[in-house]
C-alpha atoms as a PDB file:
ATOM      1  CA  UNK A   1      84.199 126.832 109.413  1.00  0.00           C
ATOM      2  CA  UNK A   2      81.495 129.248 110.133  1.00  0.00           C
ATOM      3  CA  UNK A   3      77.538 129.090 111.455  1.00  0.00           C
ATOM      4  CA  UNK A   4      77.092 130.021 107.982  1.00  0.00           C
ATOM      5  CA  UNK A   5      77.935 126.188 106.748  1.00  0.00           C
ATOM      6  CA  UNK A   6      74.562 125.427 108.533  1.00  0.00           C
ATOM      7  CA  UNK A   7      71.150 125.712 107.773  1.00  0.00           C
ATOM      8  CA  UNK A   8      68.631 127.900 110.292  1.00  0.00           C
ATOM      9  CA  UNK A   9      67.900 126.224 113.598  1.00  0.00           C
ATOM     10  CA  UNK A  10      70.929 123.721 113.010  1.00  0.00           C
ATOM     11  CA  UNK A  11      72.824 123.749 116.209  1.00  0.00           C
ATOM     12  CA  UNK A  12      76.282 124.596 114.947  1.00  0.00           C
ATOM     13  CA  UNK A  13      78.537 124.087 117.956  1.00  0.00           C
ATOM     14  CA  UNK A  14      76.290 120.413 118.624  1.00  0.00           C
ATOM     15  CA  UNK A  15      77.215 119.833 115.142  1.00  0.00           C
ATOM     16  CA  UNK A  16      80.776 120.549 114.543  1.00  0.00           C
ATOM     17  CA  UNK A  17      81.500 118.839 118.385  1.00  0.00           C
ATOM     18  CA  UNK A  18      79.930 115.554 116.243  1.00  0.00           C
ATOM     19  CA  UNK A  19      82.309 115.636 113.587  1.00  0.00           C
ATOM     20  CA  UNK A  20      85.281 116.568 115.721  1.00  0.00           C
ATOM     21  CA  UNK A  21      84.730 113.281 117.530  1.00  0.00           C
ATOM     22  CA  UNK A  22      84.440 110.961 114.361  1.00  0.00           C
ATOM     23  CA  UNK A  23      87.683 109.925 112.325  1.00  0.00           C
ATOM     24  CA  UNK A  24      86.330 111.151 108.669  1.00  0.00           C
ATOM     25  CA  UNK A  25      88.538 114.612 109.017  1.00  0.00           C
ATOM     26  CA  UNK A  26      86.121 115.815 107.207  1.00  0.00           C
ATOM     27  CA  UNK A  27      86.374 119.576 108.902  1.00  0.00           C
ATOM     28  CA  UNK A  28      90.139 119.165 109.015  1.00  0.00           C
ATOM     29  CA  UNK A  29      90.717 118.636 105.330  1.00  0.00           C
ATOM     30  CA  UNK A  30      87.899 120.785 104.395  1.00  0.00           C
ATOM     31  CA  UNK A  31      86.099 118.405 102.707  1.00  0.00           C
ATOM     32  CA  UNK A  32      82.716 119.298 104.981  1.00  0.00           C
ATOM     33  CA  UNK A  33      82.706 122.835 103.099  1.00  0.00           C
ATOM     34  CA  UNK A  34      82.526 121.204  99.066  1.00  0.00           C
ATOM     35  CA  UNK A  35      79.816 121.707  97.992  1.00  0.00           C
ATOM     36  CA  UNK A  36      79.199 117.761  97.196  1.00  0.00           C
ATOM     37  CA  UNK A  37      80.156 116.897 100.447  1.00  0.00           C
ATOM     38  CA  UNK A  38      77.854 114.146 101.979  1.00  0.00           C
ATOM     39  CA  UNK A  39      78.375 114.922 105.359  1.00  0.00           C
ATOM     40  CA  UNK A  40      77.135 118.416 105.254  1.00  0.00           C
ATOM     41  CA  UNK A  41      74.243 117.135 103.534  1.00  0.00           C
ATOM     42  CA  UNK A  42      73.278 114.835 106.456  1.00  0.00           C
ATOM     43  CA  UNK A  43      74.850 117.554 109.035  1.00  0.00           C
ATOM     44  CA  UNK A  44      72.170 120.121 107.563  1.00  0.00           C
ATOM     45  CA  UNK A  45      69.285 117.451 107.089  1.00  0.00           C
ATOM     46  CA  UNK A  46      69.456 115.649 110.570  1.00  0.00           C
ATOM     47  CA  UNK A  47      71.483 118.061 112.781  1.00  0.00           C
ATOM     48  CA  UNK A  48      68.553 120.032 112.812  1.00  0.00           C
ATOM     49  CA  UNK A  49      66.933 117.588 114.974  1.00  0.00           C
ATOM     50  CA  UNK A  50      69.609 117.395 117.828  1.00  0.00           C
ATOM     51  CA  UNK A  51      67.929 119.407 120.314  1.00  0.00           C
ATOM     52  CA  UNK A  52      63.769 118.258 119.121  1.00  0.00           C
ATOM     53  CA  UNK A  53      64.190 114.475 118.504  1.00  0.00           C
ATOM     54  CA  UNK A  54      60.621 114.203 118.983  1.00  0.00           C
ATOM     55  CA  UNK A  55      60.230 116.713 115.729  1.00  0.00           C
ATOM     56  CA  UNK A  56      61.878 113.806 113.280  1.00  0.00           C
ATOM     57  CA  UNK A  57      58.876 111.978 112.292  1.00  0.00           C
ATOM     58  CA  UNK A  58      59.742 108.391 110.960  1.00  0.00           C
ATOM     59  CA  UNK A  59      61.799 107.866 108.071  1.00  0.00           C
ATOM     60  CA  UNK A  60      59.339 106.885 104.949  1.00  0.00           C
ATOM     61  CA  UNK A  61      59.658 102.659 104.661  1.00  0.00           C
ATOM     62  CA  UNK A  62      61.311 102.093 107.907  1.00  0.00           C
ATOM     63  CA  UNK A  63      60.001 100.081 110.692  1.00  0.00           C
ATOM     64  CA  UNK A  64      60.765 102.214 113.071  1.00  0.00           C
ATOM     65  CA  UNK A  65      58.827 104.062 115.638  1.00  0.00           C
ATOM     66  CA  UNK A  66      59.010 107.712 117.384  1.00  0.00           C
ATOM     67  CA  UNK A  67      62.171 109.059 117.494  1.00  0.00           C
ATOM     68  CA  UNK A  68      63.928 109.457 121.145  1.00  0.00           C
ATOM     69  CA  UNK A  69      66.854 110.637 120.224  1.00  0.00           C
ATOM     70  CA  UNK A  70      69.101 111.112 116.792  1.00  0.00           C
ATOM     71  CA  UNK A  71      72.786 111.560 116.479  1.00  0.00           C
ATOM     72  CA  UNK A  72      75.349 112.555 113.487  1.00  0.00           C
ATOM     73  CA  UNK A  73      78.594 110.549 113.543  1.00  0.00           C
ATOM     74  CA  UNK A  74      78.169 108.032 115.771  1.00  0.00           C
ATOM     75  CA  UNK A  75      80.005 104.446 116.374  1.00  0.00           C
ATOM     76  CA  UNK A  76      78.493 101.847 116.212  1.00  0.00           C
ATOM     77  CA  UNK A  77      81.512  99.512 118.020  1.00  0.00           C
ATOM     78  CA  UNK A  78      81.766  95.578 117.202  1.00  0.00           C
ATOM     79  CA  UNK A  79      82.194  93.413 119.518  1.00  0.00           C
ATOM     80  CA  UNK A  80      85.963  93.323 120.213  1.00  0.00           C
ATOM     81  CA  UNK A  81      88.507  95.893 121.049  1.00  0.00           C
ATOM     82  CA  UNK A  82      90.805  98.035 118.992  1.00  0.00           C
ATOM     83  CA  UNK A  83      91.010  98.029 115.215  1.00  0.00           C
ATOM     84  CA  UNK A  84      88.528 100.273 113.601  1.00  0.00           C
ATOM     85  CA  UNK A  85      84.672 100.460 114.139  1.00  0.00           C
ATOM     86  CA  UNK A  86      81.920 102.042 112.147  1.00  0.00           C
ATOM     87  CA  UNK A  87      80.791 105.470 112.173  1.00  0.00           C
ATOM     88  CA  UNK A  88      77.219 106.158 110.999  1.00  0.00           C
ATOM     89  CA  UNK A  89      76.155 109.220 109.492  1.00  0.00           C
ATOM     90  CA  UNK A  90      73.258 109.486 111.806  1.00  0.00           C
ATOM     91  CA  UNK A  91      71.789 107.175 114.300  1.00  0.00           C
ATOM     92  CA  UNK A  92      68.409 107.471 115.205  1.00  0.00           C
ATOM     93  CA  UNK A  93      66.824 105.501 118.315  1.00  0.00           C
ATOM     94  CA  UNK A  94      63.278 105.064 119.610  1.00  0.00           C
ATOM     95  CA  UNK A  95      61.723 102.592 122.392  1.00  0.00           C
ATOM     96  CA  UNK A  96      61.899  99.327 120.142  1.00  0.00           C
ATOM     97  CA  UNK A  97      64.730 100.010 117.007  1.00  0.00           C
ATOM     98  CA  UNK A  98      68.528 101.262 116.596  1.00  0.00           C
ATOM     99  CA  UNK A  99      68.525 103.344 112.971  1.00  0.00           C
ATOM    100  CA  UNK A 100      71.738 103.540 111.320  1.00  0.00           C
ATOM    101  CA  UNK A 101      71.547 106.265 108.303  1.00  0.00           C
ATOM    102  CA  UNK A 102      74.393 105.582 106.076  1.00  0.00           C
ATOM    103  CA  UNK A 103      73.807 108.590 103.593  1.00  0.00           C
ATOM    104  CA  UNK A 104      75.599 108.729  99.719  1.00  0.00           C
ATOM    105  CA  UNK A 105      75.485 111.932  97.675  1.00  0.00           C
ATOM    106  CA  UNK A 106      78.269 111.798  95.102  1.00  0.00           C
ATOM    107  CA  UNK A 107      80.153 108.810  96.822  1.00  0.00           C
ATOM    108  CA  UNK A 108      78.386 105.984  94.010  1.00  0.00           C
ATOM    109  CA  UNK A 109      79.812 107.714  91.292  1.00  0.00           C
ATOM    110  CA  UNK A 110      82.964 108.056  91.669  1.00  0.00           C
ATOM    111  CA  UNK A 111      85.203 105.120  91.559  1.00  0.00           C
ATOM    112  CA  UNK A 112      87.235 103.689  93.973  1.00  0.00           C
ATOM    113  CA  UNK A 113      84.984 100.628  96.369  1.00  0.00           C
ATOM    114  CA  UNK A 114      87.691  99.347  98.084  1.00  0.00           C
ATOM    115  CA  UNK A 115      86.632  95.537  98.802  1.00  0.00           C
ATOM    116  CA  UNK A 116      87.976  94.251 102.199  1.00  0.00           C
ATOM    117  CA  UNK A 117      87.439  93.198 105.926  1.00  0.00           C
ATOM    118  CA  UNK A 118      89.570  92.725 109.111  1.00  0.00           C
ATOM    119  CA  UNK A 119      90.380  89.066 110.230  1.00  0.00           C
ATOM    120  CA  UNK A 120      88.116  89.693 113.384  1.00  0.00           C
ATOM    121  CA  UNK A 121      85.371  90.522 110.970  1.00  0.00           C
ATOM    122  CA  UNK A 122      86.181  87.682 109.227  1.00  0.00           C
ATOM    123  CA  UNK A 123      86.561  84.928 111.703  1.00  0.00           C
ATOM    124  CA  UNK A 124      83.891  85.717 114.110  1.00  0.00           C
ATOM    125  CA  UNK A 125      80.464  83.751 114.103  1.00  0.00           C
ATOM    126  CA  UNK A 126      77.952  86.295 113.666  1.00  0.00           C
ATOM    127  CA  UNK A 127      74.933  84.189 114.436  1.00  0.00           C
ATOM    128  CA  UNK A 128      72.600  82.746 112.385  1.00  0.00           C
ATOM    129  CA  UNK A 129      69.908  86.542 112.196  1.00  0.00           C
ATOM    130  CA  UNK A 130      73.053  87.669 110.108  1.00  0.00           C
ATOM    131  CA  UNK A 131      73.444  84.506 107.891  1.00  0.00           C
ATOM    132  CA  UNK A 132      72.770  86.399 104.545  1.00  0.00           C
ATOM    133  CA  UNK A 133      75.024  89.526 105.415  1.00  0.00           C
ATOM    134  CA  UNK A 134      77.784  86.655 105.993  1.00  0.00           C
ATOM    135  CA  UNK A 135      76.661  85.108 103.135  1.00  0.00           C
ATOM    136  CA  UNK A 136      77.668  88.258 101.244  1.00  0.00           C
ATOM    137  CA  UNK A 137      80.714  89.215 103.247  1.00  0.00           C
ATOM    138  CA  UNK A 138      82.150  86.189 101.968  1.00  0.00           C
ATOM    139  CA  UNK A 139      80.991  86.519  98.220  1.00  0.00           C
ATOM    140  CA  UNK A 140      82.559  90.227  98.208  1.00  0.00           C
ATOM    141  CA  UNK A 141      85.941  88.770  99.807  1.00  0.00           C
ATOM    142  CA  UNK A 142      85.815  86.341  97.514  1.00  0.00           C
ATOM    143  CA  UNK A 143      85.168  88.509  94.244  1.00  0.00           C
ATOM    144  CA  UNK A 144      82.291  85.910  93.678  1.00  0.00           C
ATOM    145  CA  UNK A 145      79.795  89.255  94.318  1.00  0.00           C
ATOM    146  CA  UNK A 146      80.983  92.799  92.316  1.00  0.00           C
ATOM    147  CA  UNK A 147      79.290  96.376  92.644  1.00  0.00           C
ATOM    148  CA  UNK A 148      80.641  98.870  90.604  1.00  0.00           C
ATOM    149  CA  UNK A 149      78.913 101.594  92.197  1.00  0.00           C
ATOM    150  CA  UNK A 150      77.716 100.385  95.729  1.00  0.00           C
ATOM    151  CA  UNK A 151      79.808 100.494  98.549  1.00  0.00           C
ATOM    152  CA  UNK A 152      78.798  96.735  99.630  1.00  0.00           C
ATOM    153  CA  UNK A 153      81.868  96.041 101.958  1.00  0.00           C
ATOM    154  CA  UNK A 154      80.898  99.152 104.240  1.00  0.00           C
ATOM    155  CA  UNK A 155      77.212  98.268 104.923  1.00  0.00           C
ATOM    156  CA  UNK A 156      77.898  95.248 105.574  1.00  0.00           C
ATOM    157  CA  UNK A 157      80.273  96.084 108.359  1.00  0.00           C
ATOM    158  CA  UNK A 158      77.866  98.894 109.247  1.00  0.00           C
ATOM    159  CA  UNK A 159      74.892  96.111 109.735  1.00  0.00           C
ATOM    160  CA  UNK A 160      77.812  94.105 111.588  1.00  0.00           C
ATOM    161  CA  UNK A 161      78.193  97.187 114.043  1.00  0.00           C
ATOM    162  CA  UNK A 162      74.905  98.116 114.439  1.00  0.00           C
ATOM    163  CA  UNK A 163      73.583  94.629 115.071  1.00  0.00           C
ATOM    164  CA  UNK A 164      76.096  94.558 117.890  1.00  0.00           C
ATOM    165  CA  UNK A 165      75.046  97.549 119.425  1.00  0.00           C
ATOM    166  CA  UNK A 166      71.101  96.778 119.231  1.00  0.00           C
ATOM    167  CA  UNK A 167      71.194  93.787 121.299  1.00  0.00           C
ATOM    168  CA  UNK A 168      73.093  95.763 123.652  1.00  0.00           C
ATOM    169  CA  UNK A 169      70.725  98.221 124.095  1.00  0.00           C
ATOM    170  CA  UNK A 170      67.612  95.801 123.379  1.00  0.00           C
ATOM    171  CA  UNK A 171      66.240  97.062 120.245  1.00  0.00           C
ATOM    172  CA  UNK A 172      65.955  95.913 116.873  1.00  0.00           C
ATOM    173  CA  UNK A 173      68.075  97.303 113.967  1.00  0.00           C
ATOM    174  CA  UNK A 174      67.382  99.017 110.938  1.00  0.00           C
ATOM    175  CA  UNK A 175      70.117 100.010 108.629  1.00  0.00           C
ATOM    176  CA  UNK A 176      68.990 103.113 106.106  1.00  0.00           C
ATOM    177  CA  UNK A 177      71.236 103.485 102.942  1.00  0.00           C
ATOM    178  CA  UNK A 178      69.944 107.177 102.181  1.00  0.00           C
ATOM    179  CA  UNK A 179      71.430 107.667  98.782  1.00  0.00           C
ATOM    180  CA  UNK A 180      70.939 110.781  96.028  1.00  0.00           C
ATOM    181  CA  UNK A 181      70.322 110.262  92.688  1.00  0.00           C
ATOM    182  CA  UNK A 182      71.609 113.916  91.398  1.00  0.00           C
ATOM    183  CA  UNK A 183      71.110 114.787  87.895  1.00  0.00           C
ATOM    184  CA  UNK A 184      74.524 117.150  87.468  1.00  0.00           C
ATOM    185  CA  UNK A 185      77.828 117.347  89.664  1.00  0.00           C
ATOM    186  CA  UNK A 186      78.221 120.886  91.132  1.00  0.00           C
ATOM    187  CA  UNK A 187      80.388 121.719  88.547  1.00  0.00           C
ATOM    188  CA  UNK A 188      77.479 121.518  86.260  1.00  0.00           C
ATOM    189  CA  UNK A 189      78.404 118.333  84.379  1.00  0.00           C
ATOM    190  CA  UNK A 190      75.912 115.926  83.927  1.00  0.00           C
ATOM    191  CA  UNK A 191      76.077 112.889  85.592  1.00  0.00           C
ATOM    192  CA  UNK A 192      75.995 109.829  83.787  1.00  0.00           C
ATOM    193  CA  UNK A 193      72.222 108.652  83.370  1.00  0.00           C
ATOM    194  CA  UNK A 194      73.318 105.075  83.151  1.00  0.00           C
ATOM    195  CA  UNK A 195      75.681 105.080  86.199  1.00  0.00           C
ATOM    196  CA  UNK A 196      72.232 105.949  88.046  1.00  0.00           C
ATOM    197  CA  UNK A 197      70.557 103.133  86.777  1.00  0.00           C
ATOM    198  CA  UNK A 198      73.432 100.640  87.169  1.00  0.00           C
ATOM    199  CA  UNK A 199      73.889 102.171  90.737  1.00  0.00           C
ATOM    200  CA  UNK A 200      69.904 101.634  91.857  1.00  0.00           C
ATOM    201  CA  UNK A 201      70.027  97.771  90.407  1.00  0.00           C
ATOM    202  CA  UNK A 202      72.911  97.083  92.571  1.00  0.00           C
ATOM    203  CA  UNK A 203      71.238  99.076  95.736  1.00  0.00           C
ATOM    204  CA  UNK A 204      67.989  96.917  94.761  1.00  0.00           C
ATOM    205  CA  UNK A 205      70.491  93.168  94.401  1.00  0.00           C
ATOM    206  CA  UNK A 206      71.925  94.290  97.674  1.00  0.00           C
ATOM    207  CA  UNK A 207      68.570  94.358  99.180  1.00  0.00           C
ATOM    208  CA  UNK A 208      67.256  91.350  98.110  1.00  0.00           C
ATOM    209  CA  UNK A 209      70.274  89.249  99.237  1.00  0.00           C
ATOM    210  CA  UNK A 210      69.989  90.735 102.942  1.00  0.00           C
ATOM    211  CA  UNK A 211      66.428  90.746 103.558  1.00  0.00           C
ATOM    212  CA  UNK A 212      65.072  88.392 106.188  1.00  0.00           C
ATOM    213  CA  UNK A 213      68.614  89.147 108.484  1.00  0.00           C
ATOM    214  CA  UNK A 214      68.258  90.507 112.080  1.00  0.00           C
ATOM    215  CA  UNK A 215      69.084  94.135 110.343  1.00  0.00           C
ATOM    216  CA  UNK A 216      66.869  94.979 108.262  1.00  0.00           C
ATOM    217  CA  UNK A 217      68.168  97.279 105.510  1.00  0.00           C
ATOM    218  CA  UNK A 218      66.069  99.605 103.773  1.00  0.00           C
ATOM    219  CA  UNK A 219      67.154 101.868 100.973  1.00  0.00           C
ATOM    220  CA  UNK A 220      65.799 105.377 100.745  1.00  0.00           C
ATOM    221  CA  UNK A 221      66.462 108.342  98.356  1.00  0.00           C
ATOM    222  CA  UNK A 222      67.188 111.855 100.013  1.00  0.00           C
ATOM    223  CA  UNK A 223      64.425 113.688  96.871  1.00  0.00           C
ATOM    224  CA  UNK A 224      61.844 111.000  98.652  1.00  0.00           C
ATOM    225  CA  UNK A 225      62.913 111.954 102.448  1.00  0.00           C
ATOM    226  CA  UNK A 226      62.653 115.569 101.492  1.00  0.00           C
ATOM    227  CA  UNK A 227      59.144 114.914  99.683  1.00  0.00           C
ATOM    228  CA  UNK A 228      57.960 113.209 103.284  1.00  0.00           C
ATOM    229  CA  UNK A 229      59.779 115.757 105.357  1.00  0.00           C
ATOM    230  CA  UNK A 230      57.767 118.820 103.108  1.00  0.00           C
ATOM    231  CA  UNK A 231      54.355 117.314 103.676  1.00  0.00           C
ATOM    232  CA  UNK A 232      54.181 117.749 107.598  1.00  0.00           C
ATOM    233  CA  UNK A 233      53.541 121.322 108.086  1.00  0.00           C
ATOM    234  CA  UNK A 234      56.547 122.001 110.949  1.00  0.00           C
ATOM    235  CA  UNK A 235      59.328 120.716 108.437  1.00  0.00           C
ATOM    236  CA  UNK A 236      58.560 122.093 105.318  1.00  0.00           C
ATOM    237  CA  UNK A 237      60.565 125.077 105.786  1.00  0.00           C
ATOM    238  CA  UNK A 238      63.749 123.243 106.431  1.00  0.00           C
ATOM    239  CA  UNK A 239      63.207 120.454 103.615  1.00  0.00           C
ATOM    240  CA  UNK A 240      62.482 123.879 101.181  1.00  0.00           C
ATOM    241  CA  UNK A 241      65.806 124.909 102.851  1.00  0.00           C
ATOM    242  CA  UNK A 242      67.787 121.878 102.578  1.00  0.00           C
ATOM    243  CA  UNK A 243      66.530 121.592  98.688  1.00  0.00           C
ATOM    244  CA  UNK A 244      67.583 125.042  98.040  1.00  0.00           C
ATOM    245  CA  UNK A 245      70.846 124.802  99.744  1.00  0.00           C
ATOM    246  CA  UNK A 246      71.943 121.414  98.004  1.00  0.00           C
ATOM    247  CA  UNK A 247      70.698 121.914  94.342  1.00  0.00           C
ATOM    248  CA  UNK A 248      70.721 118.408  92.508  1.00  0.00           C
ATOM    249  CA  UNK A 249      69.539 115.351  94.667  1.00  0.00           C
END
């Protein structure tokens, strides 16, 4: 892994420090360098505002605020010790809201949604501001609720972790599935038109099923984010470069 993985004005040592920290491996088993990887996508797109926090204007659709800070691969812990927590992509906070970016590039396509949660998860009372992500915890451990192509099970214990660490801190929550909707895999094959339709139903069932909970989730595609990023003159250099360096979004 070389400064050449990154993008200009990406800080490459704040970077790679990031994803040494999180459990992913994704430098170890050089998944970070295919060129479908996800989490050089968001390592590019939001590593870029490490050092200027104050440059990341807010995200299109998300109740948000001015940035004070943003993060790549950070945990957001639940309330209990040991077992696993969540890592988010990136975590952006301002003066009044926690922002979890849980980002998807190739991920929906593939198969392989594992469907399961811990018995802490399970058996703790998570208040009645999370009644409707319960309400689907219980529906996916229950194989009453099936996505084929959304990875329900993790945002749902994302929104779990993040809600946790937003009262901590006093701030609301917001919990940003930033997906892609590319046309072609990097080997050139198409990608299946009707997988992208099946996948944005189930992103928009999701949505409707958690709205009104003390995390608010909002779904957001990566060609829309770059479209925002391009129209304020001090990013449209880096969403031209992140376009040019990712191909199909």
């Amino acid at each position: 892994m070389t400064d050449a993985a990154f993008l200009p004005g990406v800080p490459a040592e704040a970077v790679l420090a990031a994803l040494k920290r999180s459990p992913g491996s994704e430098l170890a088993s050089g998944k970070f360098d295919s060129p479908e990887s996800s989490a050089a996508l968001v390592a590019n797109a939001f590593g870029w505002f490490l050092n200027r926090p104050q440059a990341l204007p807010p995200l299109p659709g998300v109740p948000m605020g001015q940035p004070e800070a943003v993060e790549i691969e950070a945990e957001m812990r639940f309330p209990w010790t040991g077992g696993r927590h969540p890592w988010l992509d990136a975590v952006i906070t301002t003066p009044t809201t926690l922002v979890g970016v849980e980002s998807k590039r190739y991920e929906p396509f593939r198969p392989g949604k594992a469907v399961g949660f811990s018995e802490a998860c399970d058996s703790r009372d998570w208040g009645n501001g999370m009644a409707r992500f319960t309400a689907m915890r219980r529906a996916l451990a229950d194989g009453k609720q099936t996505y084929r192509h959304l990875d329900a099970v993790q945002l749902v214990k994302h929104a779990y972790g993040l809600r946790t660490q937003s009262v901590k801190r006093a701030r609301g929550a917001v919990l940003v599935y930033l997906h892609a909707e590319p046309a072609q895999w990097a080997s050139g094959k198409p990608v299946s038109p009707d997988a992208i339709i099946r996948h944005r139903a189930e992103v928009a069932d999701f949505a409707r099923a958690v709205k009104g909970d003390d995390v608010t989730f909002v779904a957001l595609r990566w060609s829309d984010l770059l479209d925002h990023w391009s129209k304020d003159p001090a990013l449209f250099a880096h969403a031209n470069a992140l376009r040019g360096w990712s191909g199909s979004l």
